[in-house]
PDB file of N, CA and C in Angstrom:
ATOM      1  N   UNK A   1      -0.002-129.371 186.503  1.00  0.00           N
ATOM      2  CA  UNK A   1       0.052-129.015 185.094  1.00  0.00           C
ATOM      3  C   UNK A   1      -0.884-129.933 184.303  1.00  0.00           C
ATOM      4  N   UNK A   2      -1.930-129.520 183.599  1.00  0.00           N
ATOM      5  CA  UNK A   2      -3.069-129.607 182.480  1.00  0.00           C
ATOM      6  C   UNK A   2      -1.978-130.316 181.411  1.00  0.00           C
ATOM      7  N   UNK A   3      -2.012-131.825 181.122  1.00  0.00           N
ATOM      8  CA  UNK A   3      -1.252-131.877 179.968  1.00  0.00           C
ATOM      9  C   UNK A   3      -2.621-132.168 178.296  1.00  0.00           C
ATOM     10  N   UNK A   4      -1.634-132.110 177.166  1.00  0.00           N
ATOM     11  CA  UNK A   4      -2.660-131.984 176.380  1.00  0.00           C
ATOM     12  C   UNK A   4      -3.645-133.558 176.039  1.00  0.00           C
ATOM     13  N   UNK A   5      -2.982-134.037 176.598  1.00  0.00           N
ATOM     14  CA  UNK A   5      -3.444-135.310 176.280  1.00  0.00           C
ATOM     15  C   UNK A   5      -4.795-135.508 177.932  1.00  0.00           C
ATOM     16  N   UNK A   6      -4.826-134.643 178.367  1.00  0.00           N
ATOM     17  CA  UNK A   6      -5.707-134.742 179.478  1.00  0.00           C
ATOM     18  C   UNK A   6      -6.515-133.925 179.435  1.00  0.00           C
ATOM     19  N   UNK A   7      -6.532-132.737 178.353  1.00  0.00           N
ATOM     20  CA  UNK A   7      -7.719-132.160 178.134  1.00  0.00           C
ATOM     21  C   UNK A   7      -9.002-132.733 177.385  1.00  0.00           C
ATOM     22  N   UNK A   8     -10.106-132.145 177.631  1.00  0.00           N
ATOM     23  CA  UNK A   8     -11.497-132.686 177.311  1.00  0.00           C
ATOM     24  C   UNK A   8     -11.660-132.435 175.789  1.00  0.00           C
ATOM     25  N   UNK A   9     -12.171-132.977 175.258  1.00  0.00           N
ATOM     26  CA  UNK A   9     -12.323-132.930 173.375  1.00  0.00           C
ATOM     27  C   UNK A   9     -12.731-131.875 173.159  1.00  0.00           C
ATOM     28  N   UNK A  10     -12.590-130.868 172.318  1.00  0.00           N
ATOM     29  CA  UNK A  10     -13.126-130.171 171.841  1.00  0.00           C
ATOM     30  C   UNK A  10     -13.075-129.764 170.769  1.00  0.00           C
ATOM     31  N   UNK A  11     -14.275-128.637 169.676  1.00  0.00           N
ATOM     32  CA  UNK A  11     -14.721-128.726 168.633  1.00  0.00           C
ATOM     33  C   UNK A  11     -14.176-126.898 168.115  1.00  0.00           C
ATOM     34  N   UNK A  12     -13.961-127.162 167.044  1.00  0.00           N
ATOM     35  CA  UNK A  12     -13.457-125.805 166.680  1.00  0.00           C
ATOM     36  C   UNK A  12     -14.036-125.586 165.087  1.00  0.00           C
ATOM     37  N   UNK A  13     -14.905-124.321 165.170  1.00  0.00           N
ATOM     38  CA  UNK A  13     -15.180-123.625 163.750  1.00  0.00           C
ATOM     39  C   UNK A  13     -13.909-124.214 162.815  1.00  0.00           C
ATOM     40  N   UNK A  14     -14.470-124.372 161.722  1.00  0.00           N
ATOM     41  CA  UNK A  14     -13.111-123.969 160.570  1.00  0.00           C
ATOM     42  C   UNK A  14     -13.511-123.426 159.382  1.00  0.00           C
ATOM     43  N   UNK A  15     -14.673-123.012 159.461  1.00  0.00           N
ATOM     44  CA  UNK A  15     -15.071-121.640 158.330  1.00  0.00           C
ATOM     45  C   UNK A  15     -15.140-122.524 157.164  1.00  0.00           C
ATOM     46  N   UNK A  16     -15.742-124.191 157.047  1.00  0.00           N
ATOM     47  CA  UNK A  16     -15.740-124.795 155.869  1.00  0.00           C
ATOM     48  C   UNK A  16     -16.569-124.720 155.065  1.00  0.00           C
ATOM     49  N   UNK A  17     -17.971-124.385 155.644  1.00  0.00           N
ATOM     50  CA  UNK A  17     -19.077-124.353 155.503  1.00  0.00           C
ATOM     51  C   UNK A  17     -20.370-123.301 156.236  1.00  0.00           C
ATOM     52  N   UNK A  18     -20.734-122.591 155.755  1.00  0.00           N
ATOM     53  CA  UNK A  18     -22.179-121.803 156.712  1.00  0.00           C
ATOM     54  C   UNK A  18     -23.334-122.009 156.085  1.00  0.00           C
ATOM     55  N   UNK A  19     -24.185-122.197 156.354  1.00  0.00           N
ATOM     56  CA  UNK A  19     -25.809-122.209 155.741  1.00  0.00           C
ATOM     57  C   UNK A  19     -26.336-121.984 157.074  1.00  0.00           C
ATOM     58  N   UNK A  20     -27.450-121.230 156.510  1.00  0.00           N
ATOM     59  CA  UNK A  20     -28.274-120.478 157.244  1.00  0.00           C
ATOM     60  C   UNK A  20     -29.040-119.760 155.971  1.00  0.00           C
ATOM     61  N   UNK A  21     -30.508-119.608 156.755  1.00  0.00           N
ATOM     62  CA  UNK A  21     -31.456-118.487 156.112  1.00  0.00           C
ATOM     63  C   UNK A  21     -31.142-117.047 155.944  1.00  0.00           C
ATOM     64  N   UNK A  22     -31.893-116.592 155.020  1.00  0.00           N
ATOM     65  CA  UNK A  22     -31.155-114.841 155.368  1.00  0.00           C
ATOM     66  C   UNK A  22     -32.109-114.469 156.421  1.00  0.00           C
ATOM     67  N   UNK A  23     -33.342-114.561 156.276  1.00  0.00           N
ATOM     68  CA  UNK A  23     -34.012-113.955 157.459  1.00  0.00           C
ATOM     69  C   UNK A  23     -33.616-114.410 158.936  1.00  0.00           C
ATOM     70  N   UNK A  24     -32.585-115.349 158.893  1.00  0.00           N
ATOM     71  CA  UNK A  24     -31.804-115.131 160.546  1.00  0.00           C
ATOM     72  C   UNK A  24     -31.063-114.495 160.310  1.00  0.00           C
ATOM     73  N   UNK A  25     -30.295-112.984 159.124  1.00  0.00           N
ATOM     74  CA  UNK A  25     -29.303-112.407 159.795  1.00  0.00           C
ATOM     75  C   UNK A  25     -30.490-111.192 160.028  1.00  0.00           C
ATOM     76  N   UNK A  26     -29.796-110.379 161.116  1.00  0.00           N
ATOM     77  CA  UNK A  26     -30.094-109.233 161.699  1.00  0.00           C
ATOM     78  C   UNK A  26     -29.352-108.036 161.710  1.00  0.00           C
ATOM     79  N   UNK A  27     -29.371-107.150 161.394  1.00  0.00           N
ATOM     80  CA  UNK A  27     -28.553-106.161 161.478  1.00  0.00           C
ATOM     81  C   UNK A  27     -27.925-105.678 162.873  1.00  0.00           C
ATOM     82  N   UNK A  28     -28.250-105.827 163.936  1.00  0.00           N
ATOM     83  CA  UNK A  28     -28.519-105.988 165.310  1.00  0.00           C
ATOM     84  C   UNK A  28     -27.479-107.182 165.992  1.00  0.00           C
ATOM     85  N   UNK A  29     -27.329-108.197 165.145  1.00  0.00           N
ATOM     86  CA  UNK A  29     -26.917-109.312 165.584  1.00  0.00           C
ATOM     87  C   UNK A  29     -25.304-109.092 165.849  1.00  0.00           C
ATOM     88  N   UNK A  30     -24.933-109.775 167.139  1.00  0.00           N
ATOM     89  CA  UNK A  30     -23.590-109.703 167.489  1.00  0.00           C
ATOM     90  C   UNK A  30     -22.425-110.670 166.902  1.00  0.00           C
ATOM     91  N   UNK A  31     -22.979-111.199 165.963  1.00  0.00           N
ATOM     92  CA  UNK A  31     -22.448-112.403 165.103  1.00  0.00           C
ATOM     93  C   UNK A  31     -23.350-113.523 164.003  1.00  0.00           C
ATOM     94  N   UNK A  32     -22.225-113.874 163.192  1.00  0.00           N
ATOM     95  CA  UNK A  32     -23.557-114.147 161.822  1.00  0.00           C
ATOM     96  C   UNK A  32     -24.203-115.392 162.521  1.00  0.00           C
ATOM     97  N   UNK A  33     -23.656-116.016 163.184  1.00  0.00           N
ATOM     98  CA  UNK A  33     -24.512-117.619 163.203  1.00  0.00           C
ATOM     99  C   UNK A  33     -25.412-117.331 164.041  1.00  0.00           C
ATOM    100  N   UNK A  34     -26.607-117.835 163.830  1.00  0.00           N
ATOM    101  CA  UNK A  34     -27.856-117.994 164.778  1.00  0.00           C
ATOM    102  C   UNK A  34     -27.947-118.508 165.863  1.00  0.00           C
ATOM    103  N   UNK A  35     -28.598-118.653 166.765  1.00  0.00           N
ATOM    104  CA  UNK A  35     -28.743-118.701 167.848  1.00  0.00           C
ATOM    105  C   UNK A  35     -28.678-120.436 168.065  1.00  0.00           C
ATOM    106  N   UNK A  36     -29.519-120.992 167.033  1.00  0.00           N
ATOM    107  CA  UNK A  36     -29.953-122.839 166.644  1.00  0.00           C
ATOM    108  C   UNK A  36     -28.916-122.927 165.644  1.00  0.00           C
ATOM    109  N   UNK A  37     -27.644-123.690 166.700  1.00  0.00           N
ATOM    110  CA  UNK A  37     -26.406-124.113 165.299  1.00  0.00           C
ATOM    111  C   UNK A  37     -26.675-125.527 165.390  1.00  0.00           C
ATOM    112  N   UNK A  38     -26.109-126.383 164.453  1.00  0.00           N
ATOM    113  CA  UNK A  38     -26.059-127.834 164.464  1.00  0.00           C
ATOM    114  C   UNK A  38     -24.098-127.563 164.026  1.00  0.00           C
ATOM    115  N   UNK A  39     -23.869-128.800 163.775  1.00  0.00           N
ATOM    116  CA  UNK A  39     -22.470-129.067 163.128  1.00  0.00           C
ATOM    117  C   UNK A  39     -21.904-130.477 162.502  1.00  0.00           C
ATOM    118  N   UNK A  40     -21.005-130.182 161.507  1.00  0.00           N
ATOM    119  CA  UNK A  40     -20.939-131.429 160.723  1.00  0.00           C
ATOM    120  C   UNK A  40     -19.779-131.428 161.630  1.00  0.00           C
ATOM    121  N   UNK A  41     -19.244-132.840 162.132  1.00  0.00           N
ATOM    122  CA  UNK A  41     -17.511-132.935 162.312  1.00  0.00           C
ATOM    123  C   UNK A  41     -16.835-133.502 161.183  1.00  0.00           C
ATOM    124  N   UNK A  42     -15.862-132.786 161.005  1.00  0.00           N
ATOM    125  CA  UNK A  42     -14.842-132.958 159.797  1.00  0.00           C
ATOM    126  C   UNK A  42     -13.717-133.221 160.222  1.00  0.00           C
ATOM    127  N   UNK A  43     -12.985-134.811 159.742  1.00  0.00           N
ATOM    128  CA  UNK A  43     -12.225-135.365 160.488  1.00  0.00           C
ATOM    129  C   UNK A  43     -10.760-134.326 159.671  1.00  0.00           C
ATOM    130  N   UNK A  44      -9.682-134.000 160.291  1.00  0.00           N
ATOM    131  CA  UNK A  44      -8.754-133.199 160.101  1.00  0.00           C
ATOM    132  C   UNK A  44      -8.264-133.335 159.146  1.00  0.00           C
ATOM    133  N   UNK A  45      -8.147-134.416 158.427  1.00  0.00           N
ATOM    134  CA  UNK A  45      -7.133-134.865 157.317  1.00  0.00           C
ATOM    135  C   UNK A  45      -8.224-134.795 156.193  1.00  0.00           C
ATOM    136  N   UNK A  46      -9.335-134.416 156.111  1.00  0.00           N
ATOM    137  CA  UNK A  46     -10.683-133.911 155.330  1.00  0.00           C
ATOM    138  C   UNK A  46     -10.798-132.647 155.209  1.00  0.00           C
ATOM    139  N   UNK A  47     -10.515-131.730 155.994  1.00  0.00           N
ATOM    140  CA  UNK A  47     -10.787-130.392 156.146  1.00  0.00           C
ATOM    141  C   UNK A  47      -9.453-129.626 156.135  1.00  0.00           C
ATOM    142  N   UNK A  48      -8.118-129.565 154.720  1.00  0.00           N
ATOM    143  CA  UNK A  48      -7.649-128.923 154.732  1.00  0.00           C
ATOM    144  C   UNK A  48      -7.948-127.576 154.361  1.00  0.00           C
ATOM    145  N   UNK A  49      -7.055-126.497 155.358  1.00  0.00           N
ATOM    146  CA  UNK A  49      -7.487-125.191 155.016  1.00  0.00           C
ATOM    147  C   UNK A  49      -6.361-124.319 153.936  1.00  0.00           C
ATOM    148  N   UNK A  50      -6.820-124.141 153.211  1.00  0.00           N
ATOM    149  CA  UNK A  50      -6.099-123.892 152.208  1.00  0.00           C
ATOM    150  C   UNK A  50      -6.310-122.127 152.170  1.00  0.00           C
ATOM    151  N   UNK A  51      -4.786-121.417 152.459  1.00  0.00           N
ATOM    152  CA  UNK A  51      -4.745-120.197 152.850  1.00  0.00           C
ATOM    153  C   UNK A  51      -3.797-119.544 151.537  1.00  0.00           C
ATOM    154  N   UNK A  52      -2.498-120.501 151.519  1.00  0.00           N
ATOM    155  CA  UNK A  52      -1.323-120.246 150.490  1.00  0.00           C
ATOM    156  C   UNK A  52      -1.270-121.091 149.789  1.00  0.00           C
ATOM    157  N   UNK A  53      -0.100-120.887 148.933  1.00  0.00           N
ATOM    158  CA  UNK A  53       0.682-121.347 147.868  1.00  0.00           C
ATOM    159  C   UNK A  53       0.920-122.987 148.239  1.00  0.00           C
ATOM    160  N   UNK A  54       1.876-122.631 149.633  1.00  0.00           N
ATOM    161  CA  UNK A  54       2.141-124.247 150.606  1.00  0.00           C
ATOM    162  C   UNK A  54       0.909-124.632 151.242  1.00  0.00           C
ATOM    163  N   UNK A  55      -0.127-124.315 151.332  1.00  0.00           N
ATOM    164  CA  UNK A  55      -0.923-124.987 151.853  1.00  0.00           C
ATOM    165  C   UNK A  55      -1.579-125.778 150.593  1.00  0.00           C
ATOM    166  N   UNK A  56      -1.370-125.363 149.567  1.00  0.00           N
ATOM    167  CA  UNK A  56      -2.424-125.711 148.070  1.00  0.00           C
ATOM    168  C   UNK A  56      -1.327-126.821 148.152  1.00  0.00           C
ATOM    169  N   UNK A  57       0.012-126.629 148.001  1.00  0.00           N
ATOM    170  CA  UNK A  57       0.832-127.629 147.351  1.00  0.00           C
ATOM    171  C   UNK A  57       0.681-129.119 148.756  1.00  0.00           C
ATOM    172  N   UNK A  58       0.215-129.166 149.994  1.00  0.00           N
ATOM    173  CA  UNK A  58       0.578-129.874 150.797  1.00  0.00           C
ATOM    174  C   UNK A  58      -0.746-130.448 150.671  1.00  0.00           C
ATOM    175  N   UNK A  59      -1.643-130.268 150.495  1.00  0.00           N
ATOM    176  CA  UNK A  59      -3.440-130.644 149.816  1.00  0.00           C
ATOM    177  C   UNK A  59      -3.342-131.055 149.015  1.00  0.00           C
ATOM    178  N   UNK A  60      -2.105-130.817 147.921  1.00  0.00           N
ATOM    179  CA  UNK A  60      -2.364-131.445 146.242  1.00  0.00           C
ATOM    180  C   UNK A  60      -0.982-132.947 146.722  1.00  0.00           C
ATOM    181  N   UNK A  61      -0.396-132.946 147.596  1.00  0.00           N
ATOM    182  CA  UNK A  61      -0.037-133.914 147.947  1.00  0.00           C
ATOM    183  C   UNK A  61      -0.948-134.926 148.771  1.00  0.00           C
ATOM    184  N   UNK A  62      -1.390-134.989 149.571  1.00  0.00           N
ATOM    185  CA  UNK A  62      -2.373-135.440 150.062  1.00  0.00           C
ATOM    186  C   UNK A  62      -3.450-136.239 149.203  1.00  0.00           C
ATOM    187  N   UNK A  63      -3.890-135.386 148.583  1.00  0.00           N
ATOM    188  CA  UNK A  63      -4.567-136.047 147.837  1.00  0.00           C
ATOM    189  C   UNK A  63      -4.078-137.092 146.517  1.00  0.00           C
ATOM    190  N   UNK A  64      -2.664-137.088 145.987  1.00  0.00           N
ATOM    191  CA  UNK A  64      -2.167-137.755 145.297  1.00  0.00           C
ATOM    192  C   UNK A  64      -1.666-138.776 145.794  1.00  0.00           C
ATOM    193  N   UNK A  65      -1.288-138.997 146.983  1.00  0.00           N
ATOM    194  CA  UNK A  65      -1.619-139.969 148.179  1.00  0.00           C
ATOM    195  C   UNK A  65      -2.491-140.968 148.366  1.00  0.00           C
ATOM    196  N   UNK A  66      -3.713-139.915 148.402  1.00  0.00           N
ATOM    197  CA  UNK A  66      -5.127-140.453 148.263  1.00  0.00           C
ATOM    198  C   UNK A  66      -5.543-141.494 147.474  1.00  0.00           C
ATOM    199  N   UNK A  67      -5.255-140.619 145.920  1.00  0.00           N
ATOM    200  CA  UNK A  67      -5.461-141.245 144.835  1.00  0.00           C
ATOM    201  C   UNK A  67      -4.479-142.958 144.618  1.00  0.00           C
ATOM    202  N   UNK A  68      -3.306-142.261 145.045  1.00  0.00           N
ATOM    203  CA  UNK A  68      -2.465-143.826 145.122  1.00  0.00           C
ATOM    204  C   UNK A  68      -2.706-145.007 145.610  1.00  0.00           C
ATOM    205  N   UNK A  69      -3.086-144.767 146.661  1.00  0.00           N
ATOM    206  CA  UNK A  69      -3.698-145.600 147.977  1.00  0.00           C
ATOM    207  C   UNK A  69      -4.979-146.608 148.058  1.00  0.00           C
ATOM    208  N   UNK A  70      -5.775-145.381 146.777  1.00  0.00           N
ATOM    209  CA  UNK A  70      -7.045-146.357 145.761  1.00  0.00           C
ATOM    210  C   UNK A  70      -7.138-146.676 145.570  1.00  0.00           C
ATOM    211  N   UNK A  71      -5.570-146.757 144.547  1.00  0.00           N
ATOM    212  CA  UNK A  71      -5.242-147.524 143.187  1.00  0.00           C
ATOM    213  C   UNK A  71      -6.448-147.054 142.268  1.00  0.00           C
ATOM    214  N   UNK A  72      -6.397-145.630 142.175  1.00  0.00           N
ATOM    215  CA  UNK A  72      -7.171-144.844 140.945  1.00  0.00           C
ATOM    216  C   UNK A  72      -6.231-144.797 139.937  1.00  0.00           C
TER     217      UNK A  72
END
């Protein structure tokens, strides 16, 4: 048994960001990103995804956290 702590790192889209040219999309193309990707890594506690209501309210905690922690 593969435990998770023994799997190899890996990197996952999170739809935070796309740039790209328009003349790389294609009508033809089997998906928007181009062929030449690069990637920023965005450490998890940076890249909340904010879908709902509770996800806004658990981000607006976080960040008041943030702010505390400053001493802003």
């Amino acid at each position: 048994m593969v435990t998770k702590q023994k799997q190899p790192k890996a990197l996952q889209l999170n739809g935070a960001v796309y740039a790209f040219q328009m003349d790389q999309i294609h009508d033809l193309s089997p998906h928007l990103l181009p062929e030449e990707r690069g990637a920023v890594i965005i450490p998890r506690e940076n890249g909340i995804d904010i879908d709902d209501e509770l996800d806004f309210v658990i981000a607006e905690k976080i960040m008041e956290r943030r702010i505390t922690n400053a001493g802003l």
